[in-house]
Protein backbone atom coordinates (compact mmCIF):
# COMPACT_ATOMS: atom_id res chain seq x y z
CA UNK A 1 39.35 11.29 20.01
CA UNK A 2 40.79 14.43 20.39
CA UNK A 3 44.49 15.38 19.05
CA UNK A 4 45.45 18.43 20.46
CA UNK A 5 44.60 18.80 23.79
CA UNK A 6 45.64 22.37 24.60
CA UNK A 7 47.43 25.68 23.30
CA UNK A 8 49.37 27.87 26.31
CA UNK A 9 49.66 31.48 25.25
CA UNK A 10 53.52 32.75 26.64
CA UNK A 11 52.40 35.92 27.36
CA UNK A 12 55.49 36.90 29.99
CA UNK A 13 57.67 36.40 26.70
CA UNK A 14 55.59 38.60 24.40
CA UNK A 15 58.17 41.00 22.71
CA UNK A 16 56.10 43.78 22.92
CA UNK A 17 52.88 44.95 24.43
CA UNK A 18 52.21 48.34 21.72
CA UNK A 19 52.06 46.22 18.04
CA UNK A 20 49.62 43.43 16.86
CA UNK A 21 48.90 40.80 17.33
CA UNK A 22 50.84 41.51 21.28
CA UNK A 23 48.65 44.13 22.14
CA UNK A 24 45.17 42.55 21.39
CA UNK A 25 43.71 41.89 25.02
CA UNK A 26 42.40 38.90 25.28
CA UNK A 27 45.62 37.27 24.03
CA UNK A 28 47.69 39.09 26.97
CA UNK A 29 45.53 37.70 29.52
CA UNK A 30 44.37 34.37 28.16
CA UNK A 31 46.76 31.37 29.64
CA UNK A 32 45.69 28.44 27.91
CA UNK A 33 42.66 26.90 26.46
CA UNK A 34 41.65 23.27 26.62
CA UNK A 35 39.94 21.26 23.95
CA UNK A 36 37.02 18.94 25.41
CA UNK A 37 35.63 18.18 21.79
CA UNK A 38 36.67 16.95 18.73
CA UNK A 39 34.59 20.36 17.10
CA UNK A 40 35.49 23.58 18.53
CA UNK A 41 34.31 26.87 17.61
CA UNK A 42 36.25 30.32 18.13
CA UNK A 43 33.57 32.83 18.61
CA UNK A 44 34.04 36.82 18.95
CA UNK A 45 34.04 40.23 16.87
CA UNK A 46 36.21 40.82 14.32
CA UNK A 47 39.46 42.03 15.54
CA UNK A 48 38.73 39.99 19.00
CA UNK A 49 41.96 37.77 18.04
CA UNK A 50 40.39 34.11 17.46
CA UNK A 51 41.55 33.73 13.92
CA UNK A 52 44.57 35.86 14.85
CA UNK A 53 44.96 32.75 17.33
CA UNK A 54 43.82 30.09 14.52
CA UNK A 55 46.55 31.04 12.34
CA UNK A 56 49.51 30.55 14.94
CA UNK A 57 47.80 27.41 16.28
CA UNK A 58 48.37 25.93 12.37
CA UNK A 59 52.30 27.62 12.38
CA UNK A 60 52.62 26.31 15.63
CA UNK A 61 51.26 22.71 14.56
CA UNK A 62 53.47 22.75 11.12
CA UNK A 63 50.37 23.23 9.07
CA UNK A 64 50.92 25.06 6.32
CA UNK A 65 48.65 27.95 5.62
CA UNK A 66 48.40 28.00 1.31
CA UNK A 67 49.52 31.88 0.61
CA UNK A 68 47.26 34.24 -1.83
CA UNK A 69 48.79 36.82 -4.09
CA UNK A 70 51.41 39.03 -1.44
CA UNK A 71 50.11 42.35 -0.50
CA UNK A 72 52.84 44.90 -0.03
CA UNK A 73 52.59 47.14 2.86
CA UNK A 74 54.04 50.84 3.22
CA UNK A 75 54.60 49.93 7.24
CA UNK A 76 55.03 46.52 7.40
CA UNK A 77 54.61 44.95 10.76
CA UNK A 78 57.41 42.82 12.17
CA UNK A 79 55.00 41.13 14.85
CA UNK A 80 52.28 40.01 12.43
CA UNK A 81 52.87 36.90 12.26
CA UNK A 82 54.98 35.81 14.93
CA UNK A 83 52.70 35.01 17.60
CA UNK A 84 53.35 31.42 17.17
CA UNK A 85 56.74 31.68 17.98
CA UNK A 86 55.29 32.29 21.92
CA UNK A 87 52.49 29.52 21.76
CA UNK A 88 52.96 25.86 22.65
CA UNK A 89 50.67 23.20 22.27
CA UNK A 90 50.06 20.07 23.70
CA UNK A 91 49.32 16.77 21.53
CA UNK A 92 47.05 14.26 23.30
CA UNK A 93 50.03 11.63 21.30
CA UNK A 94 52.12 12.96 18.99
CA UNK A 95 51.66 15.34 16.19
CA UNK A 96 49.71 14.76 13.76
CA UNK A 97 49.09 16.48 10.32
CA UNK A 98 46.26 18.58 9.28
CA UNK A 99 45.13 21.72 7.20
CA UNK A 100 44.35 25.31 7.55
CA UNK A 101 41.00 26.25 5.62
CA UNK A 102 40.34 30.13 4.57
CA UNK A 103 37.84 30.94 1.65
CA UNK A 104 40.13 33.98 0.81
CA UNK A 105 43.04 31.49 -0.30
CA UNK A 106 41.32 28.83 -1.14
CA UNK A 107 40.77 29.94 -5.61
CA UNK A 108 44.61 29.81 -4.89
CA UNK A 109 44.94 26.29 -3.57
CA UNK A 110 42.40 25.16 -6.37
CA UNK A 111 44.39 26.36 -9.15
CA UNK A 112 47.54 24.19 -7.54
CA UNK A 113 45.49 21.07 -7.55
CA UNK A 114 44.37 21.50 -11.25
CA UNK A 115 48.22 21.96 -11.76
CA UNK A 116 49.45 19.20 -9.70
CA UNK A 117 47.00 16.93 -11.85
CA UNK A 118 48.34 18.25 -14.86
CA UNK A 119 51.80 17.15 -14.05
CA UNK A 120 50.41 14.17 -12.21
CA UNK A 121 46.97 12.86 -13.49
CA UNK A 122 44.84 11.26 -10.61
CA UNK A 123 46.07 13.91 -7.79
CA UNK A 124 42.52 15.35 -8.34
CA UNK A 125 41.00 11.75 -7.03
CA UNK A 126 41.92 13.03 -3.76
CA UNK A 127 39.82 16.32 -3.90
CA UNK A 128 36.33 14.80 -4.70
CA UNK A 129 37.58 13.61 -7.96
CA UNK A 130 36.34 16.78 -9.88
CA UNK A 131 38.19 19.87 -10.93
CA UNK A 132 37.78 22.05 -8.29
CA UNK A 133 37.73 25.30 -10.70
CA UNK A 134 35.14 24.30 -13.11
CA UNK A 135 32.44 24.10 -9.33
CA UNK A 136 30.92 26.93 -8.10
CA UNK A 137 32.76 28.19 -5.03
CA UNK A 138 30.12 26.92 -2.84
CA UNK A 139 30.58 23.47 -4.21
CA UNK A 140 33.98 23.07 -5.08
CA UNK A 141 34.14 23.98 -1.11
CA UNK A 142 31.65 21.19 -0.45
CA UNK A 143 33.92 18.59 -2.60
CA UNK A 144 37.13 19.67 -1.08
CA UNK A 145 35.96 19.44 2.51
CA UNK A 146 33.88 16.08 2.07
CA UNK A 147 37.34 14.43 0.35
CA UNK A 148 39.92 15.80 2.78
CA UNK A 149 37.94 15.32 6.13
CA UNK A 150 38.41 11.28 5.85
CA UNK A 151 41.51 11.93 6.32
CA UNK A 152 42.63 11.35 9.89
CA UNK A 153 44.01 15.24 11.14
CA UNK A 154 43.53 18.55 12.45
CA UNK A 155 41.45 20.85 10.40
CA UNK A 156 41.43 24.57 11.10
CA UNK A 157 39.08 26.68 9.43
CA UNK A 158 38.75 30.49 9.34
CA UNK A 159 35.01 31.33 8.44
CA UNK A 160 34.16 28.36 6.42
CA UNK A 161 30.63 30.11 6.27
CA UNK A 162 31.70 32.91 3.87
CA UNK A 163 31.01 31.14 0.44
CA UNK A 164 28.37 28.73 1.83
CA UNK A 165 24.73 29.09 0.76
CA UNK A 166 22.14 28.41 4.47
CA UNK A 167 22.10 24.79 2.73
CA UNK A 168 25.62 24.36 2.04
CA UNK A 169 26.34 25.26 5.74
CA UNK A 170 24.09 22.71 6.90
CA UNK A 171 25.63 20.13 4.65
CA UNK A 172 29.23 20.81 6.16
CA UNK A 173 27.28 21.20 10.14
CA UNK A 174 26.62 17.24 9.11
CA UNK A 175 29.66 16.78 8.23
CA UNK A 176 31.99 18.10 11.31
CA UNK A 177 29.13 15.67 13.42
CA UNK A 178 30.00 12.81 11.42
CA UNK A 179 33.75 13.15 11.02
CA UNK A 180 33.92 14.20 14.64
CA UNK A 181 32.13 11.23 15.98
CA UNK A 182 34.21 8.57 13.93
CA UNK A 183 37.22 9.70 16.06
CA UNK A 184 40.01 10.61 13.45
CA UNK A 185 39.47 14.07 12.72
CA UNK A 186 39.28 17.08 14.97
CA UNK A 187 38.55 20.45 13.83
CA UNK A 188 38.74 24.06 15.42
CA UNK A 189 36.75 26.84 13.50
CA UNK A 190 36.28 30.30 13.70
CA UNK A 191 33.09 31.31 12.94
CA UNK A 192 29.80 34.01 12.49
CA UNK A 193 27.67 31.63 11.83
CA UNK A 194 24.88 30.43 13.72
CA UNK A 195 24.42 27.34 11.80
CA UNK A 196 27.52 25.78 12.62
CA UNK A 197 27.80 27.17 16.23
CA UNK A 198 24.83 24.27 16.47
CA UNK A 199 26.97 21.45 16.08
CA UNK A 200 25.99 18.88 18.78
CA UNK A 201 28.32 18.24 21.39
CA UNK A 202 30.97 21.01 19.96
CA UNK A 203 32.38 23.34 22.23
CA UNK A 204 32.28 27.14 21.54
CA UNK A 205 34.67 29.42 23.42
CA UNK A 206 34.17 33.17 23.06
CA UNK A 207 36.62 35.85 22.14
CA UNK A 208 34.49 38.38 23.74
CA UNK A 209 35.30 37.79 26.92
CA UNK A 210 38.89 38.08 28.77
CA UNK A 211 40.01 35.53 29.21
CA UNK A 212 38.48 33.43 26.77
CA UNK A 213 35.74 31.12 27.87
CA UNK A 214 33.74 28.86 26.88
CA UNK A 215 29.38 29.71 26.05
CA UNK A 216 26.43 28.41 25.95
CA UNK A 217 25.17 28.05 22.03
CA UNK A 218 22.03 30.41 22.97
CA UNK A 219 24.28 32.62 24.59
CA UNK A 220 26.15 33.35 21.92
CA UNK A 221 25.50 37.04 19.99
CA UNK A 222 24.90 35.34 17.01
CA UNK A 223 22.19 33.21 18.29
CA UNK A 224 20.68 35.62 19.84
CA UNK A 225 20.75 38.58 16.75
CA UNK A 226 19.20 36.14 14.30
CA UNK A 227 16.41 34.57 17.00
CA UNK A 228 15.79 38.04 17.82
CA UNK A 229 15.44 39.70 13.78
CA UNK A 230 13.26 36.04 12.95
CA UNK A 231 10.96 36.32 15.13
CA UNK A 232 10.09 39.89 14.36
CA UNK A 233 12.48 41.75 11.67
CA UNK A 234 9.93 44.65 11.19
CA UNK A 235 11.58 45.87 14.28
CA UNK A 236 14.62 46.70 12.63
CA UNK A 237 12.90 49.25 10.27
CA UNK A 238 10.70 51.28 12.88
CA UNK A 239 10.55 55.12 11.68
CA UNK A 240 11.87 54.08 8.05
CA UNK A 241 9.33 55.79 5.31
């Protein structure tokens, strides 16, 4: 089951064409993009705008993206986060709830569970039932994600890959199958990673191209870089000493 259907970019009402995220290309000339699959990937270079677009699709959802420590800029951008404000998305029923996952904010969002259990002993049951600071990353990732994604929602996760051992990945690869196929979750991710980009029956839509469409799993770069550097990585260091 899929809950949201599609996001429409309102590019005609962008307040500006010169200042990010307005002027990144493939958001000025992508209309809309459909969801056919309870996984969908975001695939593109860095800078090509998917988890630009990730992050409004949560705003624009009312999911609320957990905040790391505030970096203060010398020219702060009055666009940077307002691309939301010019999305709309389309719910298949109504809205339903969800969560935004980044590794970069995530140590922050750990160290609010271990004080919400402080101040309210059991909240912790809900997170794998194991303090999620005293896990390595990899597997305090692996507790969080295997606890929260029984929860019927909409997950959105920016690079899930980063803190994830080869084996890790394939242990959350299982798991967007699994929760995908029982019909109460759907998840859109931004990724790198070639391991998740396998997903069966997932949907991948590229970044690199303008508009964005959707790709083939073997035709993605990533596919392609690590077929090509397995089956012959001596290649890479031709003429080295």
């Amino acid at each position: 089951m899929l809950h949201l259907k599609e996001v429409r970019l309102l590019s005609e009402k962008y307040p500006t064409r010169d200042h990010y995220p307005f002027n990144i290309d493939v958001l000025r000339n992508t209309r809309s993009i459909a969801f056919s699959s309870p996984v969908a990937f975001f695939v593109g270079e860095n800078g090509s705008g998917k988890t630009t677009l990730l992050e409004a699709l949560a705003r624009g959802c009312h999911i609320h993206i957990w905040s790391g420590a505030e970096n203060t800029r010398v020219d702060p951008n009055p666009y940077e986060e307002m691309l939301f404000l010019y999305i709309e998305v389309e719910w298949t029923d109504r809205i339903i709830p969800g969560s935004f996952f980044s590794s970069q904010i995530f140590r922050n969002f750990a160290g609010l569970v271990e004080m919400w259990e402080a101040d309210n002993p059991g909240q912790i049951e809900y997170f794998g039932g194991k303090s999620l600071l005293t896990q390595s990353h990899g597997q305090s990732l692996m507790s969080f994600f295997r606890a929260r994604y029984k929860i019927k929602g909409l997950y959105l996760l920016d690079e899930p890959e980063t803190a994830l051992s080869p084996k890790s990945q394939l242990e959350l690869l299982k798991l967007l199958r699994e929760m995908g196929a029982l019909g109460h979750a759907q998840f859109i991710i931004a990724t790198h990673s070639p391991i998740l980009l396998a997903c069966p029956g997932s949907v991948i839509y590229s970044f690199d191209h303008t508009p964005v469409k959707t790709i083939q799993y073997e035709d993605t770069e990533y596919y392609r870089i690590y077929k090509t550097f397995m089956e012959n990585p001596g290649q890479y260091f031709k003429g080295e000493k």
